[in-house]
Protein backbone atom coordinates (compact mmCIF):
# COMPACT_ATOMS: atom_id res chain seq x y z
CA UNK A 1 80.19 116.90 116.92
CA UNK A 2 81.28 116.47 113.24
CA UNK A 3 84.49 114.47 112.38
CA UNK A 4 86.53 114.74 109.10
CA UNK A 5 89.00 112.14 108.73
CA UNK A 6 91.68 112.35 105.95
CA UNK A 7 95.17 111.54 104.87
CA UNK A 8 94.52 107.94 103.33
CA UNK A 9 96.26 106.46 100.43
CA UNK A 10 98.53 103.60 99.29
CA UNK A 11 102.07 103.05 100.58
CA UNK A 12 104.54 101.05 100.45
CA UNK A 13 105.26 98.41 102.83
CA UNK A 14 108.04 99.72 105.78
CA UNK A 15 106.18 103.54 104.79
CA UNK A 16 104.78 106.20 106.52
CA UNK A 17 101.35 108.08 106.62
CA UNK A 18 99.72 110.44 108.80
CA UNK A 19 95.75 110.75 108.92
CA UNK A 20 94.10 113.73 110.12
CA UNK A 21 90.82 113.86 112.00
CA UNK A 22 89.12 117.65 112.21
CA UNK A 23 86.71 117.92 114.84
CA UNK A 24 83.71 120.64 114.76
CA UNK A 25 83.23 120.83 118.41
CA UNK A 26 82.76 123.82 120.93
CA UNK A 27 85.00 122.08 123.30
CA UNK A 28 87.65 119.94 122.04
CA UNK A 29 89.53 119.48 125.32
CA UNK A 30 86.17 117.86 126.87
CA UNK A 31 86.45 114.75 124.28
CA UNK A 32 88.37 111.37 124.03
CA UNK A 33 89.42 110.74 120.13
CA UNK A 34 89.68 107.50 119.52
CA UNK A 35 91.39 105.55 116.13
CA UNK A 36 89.71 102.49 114.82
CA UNK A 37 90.17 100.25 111.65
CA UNK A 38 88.05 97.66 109.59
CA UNK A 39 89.61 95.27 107.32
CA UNK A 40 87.78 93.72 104.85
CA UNK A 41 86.22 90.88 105.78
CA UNK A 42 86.86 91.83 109.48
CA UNK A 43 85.39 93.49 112.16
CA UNK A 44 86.40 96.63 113.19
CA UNK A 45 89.17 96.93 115.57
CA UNK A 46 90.19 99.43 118.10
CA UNK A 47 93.69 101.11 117.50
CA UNK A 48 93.85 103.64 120.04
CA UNK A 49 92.75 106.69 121.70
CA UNK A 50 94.01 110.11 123.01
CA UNK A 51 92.32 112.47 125.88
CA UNK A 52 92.12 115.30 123.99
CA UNK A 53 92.75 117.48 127.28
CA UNK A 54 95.45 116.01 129.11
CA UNK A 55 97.66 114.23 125.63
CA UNK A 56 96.92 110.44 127.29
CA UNK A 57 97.19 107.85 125.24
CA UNK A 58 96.36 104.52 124.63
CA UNK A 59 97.28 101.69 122.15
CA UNK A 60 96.68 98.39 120.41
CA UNK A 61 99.18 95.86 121.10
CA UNK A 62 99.31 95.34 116.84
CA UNK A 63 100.23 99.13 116.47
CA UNK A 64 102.41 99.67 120.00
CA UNK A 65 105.78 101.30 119.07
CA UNK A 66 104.71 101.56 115.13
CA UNK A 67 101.61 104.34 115.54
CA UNK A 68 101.87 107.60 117.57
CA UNK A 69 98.28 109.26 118.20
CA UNK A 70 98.48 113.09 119.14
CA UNK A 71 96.66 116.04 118.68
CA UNK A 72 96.49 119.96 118.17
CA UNK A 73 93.86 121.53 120.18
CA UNK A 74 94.54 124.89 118.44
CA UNK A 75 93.26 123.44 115.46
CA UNK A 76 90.92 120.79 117.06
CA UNK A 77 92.63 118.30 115.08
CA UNK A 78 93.76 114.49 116.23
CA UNK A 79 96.62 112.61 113.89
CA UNK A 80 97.50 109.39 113.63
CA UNK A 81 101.11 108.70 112.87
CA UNK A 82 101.48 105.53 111.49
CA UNK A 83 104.89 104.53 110.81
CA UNK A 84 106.10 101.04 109.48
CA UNK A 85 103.88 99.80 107.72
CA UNK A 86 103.24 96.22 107.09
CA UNK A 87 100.28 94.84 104.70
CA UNK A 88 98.13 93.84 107.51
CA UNK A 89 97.62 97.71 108.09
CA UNK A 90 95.23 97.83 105.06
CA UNK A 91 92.23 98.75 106.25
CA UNK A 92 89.67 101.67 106.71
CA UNK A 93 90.31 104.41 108.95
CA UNK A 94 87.77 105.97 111.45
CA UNK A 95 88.44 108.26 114.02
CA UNK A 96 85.74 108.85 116.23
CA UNK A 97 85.01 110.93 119.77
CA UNK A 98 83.37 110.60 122.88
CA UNK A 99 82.49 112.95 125.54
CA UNK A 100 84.87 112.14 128.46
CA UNK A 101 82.78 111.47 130.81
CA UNK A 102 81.30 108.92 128.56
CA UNK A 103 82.83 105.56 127.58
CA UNK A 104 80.79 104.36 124.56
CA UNK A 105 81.85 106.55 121.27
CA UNK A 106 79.05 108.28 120.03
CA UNK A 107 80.62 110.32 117.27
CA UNK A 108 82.37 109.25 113.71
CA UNK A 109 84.04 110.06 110.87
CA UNK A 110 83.28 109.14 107.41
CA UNK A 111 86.27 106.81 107.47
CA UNK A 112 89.60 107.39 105.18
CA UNK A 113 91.35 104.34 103.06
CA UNK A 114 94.93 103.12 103.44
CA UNK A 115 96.36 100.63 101.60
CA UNK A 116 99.79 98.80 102.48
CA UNK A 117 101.38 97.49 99.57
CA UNK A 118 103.95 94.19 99.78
């Protein structure tokens, strides 16, 4: 499984992005997709995660009602929606994927920027 995460950049504080995470997989439906950030100086932190079969969906409690997490399994893509955003938000983005019958993620991306403004 090969992920390609994109769609970072630098916004504005109360803006919008959307990242994009391309999967190379023979079966997309059979994963999890899950969204995690690192901060600098922090450690990584989970954001949430989508059954890539069955749309369920899961979130921090820092990005609940802000960030949407869906996907298209015609293009074995996941997005992340992220939608007012505040400084704290700067961070690297990783999506990665697990099988679902797995729990521990096995599978990453190479990580996209995005930087919040004030």
């Amino acid at each position: 499984v090969q992920l390609q995460a994109s769609g970072g950049g630098l916004v504005q504080a109360g803006g919008s992005l959307r990242l994009s995470c391309a999967a190379s997989v023979r079966s997309f439906s059979n994963y999890v997709m899950g969204w995690f950030r690192q901060a600098p100086g922090k450690e990584r932190e989970f954001v949430g995660s989508i059954n890539l079969s069955v749309g369920r969906v899961v979130y921090a409690d820092t990005v609940k009602g802000r960030f949407t997490i869906s996907r298209d399994k015609s293009k074995n893509t996941g997005y992340l929606q992220m939608n007012s955003l505040k400084p704290e938000d700067t961070a690297i983005y990783y999506c990665a994927a697990h099988h679902r019958v797995q729990s521990e993620y096995e599978y990453w991306g190479q990580g996209t920027l995005v930087t919040v403004s004030s």
